[in-house]
PDB file of N, CA and C in Angstrom:
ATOM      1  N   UNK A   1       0.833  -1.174   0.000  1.00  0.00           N
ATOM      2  CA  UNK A   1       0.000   0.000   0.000  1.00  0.00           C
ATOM      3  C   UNK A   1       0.885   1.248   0.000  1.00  0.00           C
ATOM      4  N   UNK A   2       0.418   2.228  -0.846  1.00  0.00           N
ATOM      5  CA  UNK A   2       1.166   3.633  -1.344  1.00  0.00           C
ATOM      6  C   UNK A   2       1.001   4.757   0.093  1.00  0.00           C
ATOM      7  N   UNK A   3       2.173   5.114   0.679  1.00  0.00           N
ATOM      8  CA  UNK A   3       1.589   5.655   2.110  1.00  0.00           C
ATOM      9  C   UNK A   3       1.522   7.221   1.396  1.00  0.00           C
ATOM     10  N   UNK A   4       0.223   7.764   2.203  1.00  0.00           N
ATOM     11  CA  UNK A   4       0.040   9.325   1.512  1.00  0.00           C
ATOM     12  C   UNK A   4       1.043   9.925   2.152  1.00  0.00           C
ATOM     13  N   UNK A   5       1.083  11.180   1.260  1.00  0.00           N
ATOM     14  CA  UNK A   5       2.361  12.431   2.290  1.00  0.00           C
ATOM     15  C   UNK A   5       1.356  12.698   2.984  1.00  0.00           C
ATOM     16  N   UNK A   6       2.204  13.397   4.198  1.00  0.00           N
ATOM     17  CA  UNK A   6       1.772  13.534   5.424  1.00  0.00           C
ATOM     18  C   UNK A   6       2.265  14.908   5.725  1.00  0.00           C
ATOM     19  N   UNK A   7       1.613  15.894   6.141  1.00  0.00           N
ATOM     20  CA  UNK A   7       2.570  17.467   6.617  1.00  0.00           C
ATOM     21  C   UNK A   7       1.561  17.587   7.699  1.00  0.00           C
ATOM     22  N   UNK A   8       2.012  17.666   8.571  1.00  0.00           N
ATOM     23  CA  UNK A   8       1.609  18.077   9.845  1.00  0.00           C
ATOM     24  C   UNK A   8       1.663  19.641  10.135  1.00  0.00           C
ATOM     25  N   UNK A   9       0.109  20.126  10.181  1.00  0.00           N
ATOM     26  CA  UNK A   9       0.185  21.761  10.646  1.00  0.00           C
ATOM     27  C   UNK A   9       0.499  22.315  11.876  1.00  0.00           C
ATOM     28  N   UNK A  10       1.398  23.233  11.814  1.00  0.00           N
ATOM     29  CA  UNK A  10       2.086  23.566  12.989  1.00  0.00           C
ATOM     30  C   UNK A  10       0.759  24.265  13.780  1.00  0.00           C
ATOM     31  N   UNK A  11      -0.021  24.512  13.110  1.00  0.00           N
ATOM     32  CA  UNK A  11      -1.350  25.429  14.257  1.00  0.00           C
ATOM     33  C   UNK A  11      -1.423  24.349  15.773  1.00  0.00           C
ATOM     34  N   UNK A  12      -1.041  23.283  15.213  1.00  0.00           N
ATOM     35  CA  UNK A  12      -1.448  22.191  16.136  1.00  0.00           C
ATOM     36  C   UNK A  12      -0.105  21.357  16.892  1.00  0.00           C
ATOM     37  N   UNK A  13      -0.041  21.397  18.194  1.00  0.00           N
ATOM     38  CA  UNK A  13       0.501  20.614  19.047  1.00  0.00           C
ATOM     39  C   UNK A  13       0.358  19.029  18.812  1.00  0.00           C
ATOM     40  N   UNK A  14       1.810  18.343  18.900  1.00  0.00           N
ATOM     41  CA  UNK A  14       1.471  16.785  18.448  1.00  0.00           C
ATOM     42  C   UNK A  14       0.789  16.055  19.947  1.00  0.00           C
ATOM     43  N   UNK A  15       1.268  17.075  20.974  1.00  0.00           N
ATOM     44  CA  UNK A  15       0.933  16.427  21.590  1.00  0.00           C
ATOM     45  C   UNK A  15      -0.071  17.472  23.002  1.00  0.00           C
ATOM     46  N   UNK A  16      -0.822  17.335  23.904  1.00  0.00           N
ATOM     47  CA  UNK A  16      -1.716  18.115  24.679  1.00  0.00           C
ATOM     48  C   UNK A  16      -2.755  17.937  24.834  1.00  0.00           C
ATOM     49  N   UNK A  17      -3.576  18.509  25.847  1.00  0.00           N
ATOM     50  CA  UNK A  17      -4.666  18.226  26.050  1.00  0.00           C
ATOM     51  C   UNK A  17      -5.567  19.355  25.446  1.00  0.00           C
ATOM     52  N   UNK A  18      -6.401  18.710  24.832  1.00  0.00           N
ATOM     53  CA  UNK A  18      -7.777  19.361  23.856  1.00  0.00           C
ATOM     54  C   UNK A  18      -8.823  19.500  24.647  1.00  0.00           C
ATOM     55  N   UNK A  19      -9.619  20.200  24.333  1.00  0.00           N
ATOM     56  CA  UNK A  19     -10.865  20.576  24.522  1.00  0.00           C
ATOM     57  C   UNK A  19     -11.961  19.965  23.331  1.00  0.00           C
ATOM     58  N   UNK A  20     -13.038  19.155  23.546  1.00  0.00           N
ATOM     59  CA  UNK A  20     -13.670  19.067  22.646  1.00  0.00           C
ATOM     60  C   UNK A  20     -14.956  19.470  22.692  1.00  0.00           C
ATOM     61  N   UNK A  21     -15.586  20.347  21.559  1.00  0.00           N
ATOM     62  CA  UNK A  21     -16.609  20.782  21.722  1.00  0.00           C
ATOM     63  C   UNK A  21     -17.954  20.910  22.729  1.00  0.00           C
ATOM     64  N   UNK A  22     -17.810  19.617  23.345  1.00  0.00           N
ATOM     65  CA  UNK A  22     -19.086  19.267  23.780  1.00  0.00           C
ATOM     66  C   UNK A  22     -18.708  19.501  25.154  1.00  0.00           C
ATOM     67  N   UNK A  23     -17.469  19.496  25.400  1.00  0.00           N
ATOM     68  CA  UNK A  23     -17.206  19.925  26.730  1.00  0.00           C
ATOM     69  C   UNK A  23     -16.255  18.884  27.603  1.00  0.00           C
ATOM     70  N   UNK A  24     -15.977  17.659  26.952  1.00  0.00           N
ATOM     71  CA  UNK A  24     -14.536  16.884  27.774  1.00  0.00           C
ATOM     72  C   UNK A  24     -13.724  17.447  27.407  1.00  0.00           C
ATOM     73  N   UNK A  25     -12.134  16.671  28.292  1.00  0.00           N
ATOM     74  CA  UNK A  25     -10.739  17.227  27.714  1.00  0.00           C
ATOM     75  C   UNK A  25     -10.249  15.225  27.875  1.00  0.00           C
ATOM     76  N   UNK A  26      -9.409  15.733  26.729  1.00  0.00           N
ATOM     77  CA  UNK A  26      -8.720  14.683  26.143  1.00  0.00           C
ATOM     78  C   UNK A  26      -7.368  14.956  26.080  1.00  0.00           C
ATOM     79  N   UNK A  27      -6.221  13.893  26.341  1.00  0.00           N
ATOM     80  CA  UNK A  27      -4.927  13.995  25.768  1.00  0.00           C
ATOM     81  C   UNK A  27      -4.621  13.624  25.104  1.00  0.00           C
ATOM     82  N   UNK A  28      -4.382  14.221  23.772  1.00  0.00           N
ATOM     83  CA  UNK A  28      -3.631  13.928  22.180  1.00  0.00           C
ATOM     84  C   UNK A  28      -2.033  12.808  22.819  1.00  0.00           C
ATOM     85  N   UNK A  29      -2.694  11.706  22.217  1.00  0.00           N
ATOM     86  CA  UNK A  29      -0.654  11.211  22.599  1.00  0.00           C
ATOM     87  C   UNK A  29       0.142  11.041  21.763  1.00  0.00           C
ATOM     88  N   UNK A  30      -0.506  10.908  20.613  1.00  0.00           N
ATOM     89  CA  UNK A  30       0.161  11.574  19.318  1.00  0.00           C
ATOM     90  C   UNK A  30      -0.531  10.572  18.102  1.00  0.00           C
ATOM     91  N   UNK A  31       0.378  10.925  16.787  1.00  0.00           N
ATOM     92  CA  UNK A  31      -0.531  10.438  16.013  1.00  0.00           C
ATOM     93  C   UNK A  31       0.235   9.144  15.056  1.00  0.00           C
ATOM     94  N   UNK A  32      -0.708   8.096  13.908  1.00  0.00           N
ATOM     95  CA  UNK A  32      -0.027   7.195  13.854  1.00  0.00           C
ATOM     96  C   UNK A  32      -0.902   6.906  12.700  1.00  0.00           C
ATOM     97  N   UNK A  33      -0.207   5.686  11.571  1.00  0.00           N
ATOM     98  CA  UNK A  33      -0.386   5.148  10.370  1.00  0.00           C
ATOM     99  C   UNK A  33      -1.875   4.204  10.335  1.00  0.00           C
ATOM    100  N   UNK A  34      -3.201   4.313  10.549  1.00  0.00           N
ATOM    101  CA  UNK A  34      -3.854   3.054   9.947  1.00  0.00           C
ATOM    102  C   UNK A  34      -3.201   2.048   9.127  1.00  0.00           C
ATOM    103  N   UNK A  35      -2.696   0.858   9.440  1.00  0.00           N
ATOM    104  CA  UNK A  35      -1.627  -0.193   9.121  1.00  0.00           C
ATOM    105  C   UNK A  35      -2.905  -0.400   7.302  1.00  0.00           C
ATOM    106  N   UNK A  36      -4.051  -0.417   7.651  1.00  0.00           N
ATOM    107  CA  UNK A  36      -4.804  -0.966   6.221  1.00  0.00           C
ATOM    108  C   UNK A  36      -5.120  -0.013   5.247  1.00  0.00           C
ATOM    109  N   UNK A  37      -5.260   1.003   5.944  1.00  0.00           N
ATOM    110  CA  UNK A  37      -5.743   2.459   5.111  1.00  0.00           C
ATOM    111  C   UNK A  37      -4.276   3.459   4.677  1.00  0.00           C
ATOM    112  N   UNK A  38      -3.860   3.195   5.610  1.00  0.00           N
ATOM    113  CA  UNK A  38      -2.423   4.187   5.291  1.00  0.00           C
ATOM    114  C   UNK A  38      -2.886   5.717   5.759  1.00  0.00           C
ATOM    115  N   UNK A  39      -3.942   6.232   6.196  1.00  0.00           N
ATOM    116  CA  UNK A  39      -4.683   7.388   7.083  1.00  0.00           C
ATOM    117  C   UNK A  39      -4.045   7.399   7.946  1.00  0.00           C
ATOM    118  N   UNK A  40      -3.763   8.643   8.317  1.00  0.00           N
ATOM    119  CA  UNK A  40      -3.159   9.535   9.191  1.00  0.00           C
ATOM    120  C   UNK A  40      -4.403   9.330  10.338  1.00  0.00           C
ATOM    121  N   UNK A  41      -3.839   8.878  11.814  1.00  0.00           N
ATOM    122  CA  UNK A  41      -4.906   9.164  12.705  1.00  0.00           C
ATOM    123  C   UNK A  41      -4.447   9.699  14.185  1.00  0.00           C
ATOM    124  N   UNK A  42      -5.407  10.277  14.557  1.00  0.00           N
ATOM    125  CA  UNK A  42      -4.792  10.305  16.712  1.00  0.00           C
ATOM    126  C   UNK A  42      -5.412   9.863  17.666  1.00  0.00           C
ATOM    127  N   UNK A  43      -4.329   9.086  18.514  1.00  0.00           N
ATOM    128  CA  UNK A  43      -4.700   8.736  19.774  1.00  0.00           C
ATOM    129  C   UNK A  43      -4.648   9.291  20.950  1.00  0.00           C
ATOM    130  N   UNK A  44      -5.790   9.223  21.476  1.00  0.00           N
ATOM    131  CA  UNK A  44      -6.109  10.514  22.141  1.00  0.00           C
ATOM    132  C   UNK A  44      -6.734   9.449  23.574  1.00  0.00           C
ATOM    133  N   UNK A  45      -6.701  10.162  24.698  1.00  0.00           N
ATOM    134  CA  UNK A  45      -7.447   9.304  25.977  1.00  0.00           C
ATOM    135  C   UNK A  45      -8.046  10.660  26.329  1.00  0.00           C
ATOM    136  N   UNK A  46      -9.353  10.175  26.783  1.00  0.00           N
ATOM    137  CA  UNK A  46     -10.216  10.721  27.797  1.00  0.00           C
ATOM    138  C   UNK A  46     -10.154  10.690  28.802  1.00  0.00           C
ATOM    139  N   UNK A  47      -9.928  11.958  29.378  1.00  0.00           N
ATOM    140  CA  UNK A  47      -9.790  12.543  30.521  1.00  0.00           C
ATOM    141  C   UNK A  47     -10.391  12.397  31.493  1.00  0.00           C
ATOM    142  N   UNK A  48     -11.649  11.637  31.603  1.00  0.00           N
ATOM    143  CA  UNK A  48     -12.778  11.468  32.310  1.00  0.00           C
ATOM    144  C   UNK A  48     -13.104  10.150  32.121  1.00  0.00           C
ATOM    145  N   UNK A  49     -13.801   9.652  33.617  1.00  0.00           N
ATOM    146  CA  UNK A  49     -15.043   8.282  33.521  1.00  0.00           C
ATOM    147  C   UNK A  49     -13.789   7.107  33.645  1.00  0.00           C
ATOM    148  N   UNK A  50     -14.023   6.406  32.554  1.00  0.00           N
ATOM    149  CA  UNK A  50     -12.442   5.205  32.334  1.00  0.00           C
ATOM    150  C   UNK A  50     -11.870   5.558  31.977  1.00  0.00           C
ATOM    151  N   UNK A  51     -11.654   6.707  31.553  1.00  0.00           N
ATOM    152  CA  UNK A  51      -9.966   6.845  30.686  1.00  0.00           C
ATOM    153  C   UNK A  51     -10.020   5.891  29.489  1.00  0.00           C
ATOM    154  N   UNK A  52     -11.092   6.062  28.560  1.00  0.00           N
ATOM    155  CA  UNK A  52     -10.935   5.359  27.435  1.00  0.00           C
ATOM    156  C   UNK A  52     -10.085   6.047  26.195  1.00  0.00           C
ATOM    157  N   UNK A  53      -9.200   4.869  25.664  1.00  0.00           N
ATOM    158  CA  UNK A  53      -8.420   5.364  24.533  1.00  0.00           C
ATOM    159  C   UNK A  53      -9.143   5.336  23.597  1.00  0.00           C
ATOM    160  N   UNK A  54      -8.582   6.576  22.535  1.00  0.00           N
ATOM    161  CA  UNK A  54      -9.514   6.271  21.308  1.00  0.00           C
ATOM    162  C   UNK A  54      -8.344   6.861  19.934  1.00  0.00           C
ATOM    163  N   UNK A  55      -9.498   6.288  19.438  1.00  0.00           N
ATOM    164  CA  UNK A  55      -8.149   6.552  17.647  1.00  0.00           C
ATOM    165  C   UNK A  55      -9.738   7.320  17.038  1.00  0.00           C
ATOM    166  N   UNK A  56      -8.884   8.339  16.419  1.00  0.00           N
ATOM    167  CA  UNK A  56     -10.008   9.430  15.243  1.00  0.00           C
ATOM    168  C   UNK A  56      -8.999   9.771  14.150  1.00  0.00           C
ATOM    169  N   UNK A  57      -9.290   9.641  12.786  1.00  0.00           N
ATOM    170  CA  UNK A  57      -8.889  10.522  11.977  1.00  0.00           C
ATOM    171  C   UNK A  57      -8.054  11.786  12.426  1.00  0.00           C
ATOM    172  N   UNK A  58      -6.608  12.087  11.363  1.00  0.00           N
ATOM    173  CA  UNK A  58      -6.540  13.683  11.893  1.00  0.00           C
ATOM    174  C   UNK A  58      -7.201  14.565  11.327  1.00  0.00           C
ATOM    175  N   UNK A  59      -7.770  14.229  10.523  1.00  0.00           N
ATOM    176  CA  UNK A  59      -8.744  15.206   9.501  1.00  0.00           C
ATOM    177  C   UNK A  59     -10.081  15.331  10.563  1.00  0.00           C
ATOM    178  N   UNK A  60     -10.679  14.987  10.812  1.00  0.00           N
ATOM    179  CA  UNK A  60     -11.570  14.468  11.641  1.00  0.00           C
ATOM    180  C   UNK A  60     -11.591  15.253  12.633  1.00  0.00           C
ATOM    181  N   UNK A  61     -10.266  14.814  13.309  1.00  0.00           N
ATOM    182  CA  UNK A  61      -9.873  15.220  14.936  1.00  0.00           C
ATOM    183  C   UNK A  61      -9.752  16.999  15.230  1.00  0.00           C
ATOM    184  N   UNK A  62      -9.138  17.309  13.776  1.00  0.00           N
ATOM    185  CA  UNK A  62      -8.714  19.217  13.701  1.00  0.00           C
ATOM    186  C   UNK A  62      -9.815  19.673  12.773  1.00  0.00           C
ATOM    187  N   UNK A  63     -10.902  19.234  12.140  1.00  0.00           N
ATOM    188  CA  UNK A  63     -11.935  19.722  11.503  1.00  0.00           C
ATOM    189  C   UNK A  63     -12.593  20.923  12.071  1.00  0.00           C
ATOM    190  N   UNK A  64     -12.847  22.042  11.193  1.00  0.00           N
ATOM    191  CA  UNK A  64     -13.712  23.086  11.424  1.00  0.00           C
ATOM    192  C   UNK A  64     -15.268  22.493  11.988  1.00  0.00           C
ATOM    193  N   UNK A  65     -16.314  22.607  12.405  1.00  0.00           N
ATOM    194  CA  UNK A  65     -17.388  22.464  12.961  1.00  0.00           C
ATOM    195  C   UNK A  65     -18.247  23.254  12.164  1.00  0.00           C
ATOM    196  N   UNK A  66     -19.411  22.553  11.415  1.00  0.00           N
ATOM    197  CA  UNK A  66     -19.918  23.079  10.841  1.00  0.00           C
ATOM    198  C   UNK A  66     -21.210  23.953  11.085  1.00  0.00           C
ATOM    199  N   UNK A  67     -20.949  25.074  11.607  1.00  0.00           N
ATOM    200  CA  UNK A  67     -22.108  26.201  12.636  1.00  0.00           C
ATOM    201  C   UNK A  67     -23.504  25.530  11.866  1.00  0.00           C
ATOM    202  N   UNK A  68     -24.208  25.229  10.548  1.00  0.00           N
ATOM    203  CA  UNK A  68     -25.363  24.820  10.735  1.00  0.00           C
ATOM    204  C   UNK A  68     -25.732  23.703  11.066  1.00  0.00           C
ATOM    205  N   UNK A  69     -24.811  22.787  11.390  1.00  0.00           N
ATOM    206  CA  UNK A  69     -25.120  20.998  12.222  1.00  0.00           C
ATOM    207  C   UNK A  69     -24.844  21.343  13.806  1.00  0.00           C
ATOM    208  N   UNK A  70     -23.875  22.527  14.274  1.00  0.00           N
ATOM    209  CA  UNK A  70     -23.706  22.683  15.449  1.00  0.00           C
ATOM    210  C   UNK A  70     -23.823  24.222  15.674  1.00  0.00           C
ATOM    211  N   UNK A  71     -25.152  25.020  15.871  1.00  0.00           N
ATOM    212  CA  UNK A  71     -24.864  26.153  15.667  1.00  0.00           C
ATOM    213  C   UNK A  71     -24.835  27.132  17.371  1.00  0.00           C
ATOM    214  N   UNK A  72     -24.555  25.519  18.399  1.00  0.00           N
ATOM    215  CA  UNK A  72     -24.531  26.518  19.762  1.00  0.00           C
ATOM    216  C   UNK A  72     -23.554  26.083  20.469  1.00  0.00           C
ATOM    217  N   UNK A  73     -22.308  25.861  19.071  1.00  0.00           N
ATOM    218  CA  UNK A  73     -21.019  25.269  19.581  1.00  0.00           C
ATOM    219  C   UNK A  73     -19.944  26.473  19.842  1.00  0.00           C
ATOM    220  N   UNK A  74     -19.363  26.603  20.951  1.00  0.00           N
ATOM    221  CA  UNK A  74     -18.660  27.954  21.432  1.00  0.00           C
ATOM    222  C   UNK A  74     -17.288  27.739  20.678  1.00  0.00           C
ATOM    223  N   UNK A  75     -16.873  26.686  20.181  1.00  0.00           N
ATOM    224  CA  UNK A  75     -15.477  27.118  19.588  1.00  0.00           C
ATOM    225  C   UNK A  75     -15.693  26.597  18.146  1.00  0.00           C
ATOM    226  N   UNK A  76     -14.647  26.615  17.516  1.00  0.00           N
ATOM    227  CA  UNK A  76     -14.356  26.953  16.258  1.00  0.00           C
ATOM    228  C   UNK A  76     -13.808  25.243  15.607  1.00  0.00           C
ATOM    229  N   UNK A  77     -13.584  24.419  16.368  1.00  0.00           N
ATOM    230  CA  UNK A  77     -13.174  23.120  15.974  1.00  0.00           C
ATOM    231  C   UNK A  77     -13.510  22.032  17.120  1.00  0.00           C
ATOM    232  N   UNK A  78     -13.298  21.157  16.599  1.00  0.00           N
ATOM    233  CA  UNK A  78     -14.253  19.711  17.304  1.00  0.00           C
ATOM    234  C   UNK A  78     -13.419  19.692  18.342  1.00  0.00           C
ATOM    235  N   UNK A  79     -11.776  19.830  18.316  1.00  0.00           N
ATOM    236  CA  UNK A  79     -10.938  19.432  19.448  1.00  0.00           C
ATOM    237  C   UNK A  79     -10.122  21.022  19.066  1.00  0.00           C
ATOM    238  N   UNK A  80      -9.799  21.676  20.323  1.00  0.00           N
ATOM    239  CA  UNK A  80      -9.166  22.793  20.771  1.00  0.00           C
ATOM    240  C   UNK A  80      -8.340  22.798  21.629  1.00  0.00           C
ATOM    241  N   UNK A  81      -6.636  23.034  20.900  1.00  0.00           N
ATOM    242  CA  UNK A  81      -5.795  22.645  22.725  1.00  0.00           C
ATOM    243  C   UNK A  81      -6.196  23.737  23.352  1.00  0.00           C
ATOM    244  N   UNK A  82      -6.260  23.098  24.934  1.00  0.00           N
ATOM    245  CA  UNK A  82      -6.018  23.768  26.058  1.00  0.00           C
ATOM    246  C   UNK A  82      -4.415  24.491  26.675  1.00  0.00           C
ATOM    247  N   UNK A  83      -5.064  25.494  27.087  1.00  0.00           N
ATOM    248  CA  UNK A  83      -3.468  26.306  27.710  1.00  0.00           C
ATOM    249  C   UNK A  83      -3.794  25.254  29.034  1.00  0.00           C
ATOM    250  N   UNK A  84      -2.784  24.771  29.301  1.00  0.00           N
ATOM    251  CA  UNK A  84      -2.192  24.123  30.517  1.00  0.00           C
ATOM    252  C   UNK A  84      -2.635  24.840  31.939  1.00  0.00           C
ATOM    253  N   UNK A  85      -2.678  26.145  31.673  1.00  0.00           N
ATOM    254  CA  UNK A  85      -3.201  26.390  32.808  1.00  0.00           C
ATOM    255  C   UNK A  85      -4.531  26.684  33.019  1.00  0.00           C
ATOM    256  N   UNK A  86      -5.614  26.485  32.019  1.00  0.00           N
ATOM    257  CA  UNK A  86      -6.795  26.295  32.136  1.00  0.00           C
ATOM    258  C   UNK A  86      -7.807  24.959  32.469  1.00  0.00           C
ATOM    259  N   UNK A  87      -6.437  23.794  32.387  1.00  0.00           N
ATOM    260  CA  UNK A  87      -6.848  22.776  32.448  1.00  0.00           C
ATOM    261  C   UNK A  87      -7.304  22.152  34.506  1.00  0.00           C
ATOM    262  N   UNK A  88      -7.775  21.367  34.625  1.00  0.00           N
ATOM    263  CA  UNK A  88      -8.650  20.989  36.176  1.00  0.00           C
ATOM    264  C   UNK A  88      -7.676  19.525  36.349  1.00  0.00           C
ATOM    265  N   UNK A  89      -6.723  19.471  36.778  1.00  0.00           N
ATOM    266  CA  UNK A  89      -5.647  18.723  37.604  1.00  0.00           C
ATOM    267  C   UNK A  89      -5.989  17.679  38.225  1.00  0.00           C
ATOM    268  N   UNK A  90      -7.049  17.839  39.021  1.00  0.00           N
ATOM    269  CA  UNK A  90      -7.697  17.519  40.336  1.00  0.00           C
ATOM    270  C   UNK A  90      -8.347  16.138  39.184  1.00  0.00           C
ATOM    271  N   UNK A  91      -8.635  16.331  38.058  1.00  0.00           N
ATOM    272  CA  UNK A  91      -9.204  14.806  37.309  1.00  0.00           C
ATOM    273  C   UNK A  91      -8.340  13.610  38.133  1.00  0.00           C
ATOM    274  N   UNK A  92      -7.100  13.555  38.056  1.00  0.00           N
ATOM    275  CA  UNK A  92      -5.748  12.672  38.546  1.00  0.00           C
ATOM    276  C   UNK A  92      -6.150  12.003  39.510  1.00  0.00           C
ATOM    277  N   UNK A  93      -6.762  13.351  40.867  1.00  0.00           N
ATOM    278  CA  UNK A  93      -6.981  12.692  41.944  1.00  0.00           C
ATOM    279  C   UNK A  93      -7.950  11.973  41.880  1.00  0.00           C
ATOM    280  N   UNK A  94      -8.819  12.040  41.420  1.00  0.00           N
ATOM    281  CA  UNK A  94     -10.156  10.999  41.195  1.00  0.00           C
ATOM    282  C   UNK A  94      -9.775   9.791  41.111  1.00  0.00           C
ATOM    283  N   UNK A  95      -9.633   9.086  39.770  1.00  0.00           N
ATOM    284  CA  UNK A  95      -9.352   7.952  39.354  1.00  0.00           C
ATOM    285  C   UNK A  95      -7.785   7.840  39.564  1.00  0.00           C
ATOM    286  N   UNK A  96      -7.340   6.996  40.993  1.00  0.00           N
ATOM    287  CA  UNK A  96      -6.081   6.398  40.043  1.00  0.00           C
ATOM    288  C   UNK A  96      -5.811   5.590  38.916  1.00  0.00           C
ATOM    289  N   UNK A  97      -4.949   5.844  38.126  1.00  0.00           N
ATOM    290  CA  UNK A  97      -5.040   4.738  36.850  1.00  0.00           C
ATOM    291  C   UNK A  97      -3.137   4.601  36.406  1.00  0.00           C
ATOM    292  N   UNK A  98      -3.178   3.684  36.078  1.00  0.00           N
ATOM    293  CA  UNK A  98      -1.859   3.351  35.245  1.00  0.00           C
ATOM    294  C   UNK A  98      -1.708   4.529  34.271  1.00  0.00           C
ATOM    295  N   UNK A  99      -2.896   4.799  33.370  1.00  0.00           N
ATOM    296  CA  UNK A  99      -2.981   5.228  31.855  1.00  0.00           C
ATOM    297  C   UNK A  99      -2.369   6.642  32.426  1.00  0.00           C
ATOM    298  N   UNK A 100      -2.356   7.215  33.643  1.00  0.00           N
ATOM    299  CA  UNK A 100      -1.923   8.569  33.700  1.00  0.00           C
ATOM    300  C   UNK A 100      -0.256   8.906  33.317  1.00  0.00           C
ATOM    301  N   UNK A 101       0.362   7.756  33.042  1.00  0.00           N
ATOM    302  CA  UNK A 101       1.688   7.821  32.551  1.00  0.00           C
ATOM    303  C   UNK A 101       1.974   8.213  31.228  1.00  0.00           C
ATOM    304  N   UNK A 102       0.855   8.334  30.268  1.00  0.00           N
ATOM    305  CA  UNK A 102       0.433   9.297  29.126  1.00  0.00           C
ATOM    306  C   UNK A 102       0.538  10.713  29.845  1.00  0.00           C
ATOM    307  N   UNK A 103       0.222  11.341  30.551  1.00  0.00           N
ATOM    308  CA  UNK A 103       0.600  12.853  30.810  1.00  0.00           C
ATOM    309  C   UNK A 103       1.722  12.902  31.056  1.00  0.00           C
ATOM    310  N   UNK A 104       2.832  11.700  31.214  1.00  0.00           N
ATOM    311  CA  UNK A 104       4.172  12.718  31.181  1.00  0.00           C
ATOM    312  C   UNK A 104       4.579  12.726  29.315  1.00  0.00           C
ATOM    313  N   UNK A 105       4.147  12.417  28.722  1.00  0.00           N
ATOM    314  CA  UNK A 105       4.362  12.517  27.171  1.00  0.00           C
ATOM    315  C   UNK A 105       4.376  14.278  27.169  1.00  0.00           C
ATOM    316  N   UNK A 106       3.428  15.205  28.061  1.00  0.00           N
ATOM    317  CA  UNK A 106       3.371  16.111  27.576  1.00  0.00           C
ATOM    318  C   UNK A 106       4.822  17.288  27.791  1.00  0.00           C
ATOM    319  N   UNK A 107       5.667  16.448  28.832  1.00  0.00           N
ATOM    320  CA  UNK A 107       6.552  16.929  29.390  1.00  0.00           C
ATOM    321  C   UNK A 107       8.170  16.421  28.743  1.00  0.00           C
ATOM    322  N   UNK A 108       7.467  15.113  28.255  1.00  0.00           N
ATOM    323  CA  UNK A 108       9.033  14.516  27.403  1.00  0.00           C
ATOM    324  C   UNK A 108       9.127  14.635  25.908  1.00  0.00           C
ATOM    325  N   UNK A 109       8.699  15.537  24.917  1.00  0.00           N
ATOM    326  CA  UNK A 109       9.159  15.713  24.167  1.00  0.00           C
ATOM    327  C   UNK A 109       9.769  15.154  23.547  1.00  0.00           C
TER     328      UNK A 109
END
């Protein structure tokens, strides 16, 4: 299979925690090849509940929001990084979990 080019837009952090429209935060842990499709995608965990991992498209994941399917959506894209210091910490203390060893990704570069 022919792998597409790939350019990654700098508007966007490979790695951080997003905001998504509806109102969770998620951590981007970065992004990776669909082995069958050859699509660009990101894995991302939820911040909340189980801490479920998930894989989305990057097209998908950084998409504009289309104001007449969502027209009482306050931001401008489905997932929005967060400034670090707007983010609620205190999630951590809730659930202990293994999976929190994904937030030092945001620190190791």
């Amino acid at each position: 299979m022919e792998e597409k080019e790939f350019v990654h837009n700098p508007r966007y952090k490979t790695r951080g925690i997003y905001h998504h429209f509806e109102g969770e935060s998620y951590l981007l842990i970065d992004t990776a090849i669909n082995e069958d499709t050859g699509e660009r995608v990101v894995v991302y965990l939820a911040l909340y509940d189980n801490l479920q991992l998930h894989v989305r498209s990057y097209e998908k994941f950084f998409e504009e929001l289309d104001p007449v399917k969502y027209p009482n959506a306050k931001q401008k894209h489905r997932f929005e990084l967060l400034d670090v210091s707007d983010f609620d910490y205190n999630v951590f203390k809730k659930q202990p979990s293994h999976k929190y060893q994904y937030v030092g990704l945001l620190f190791n570069d």
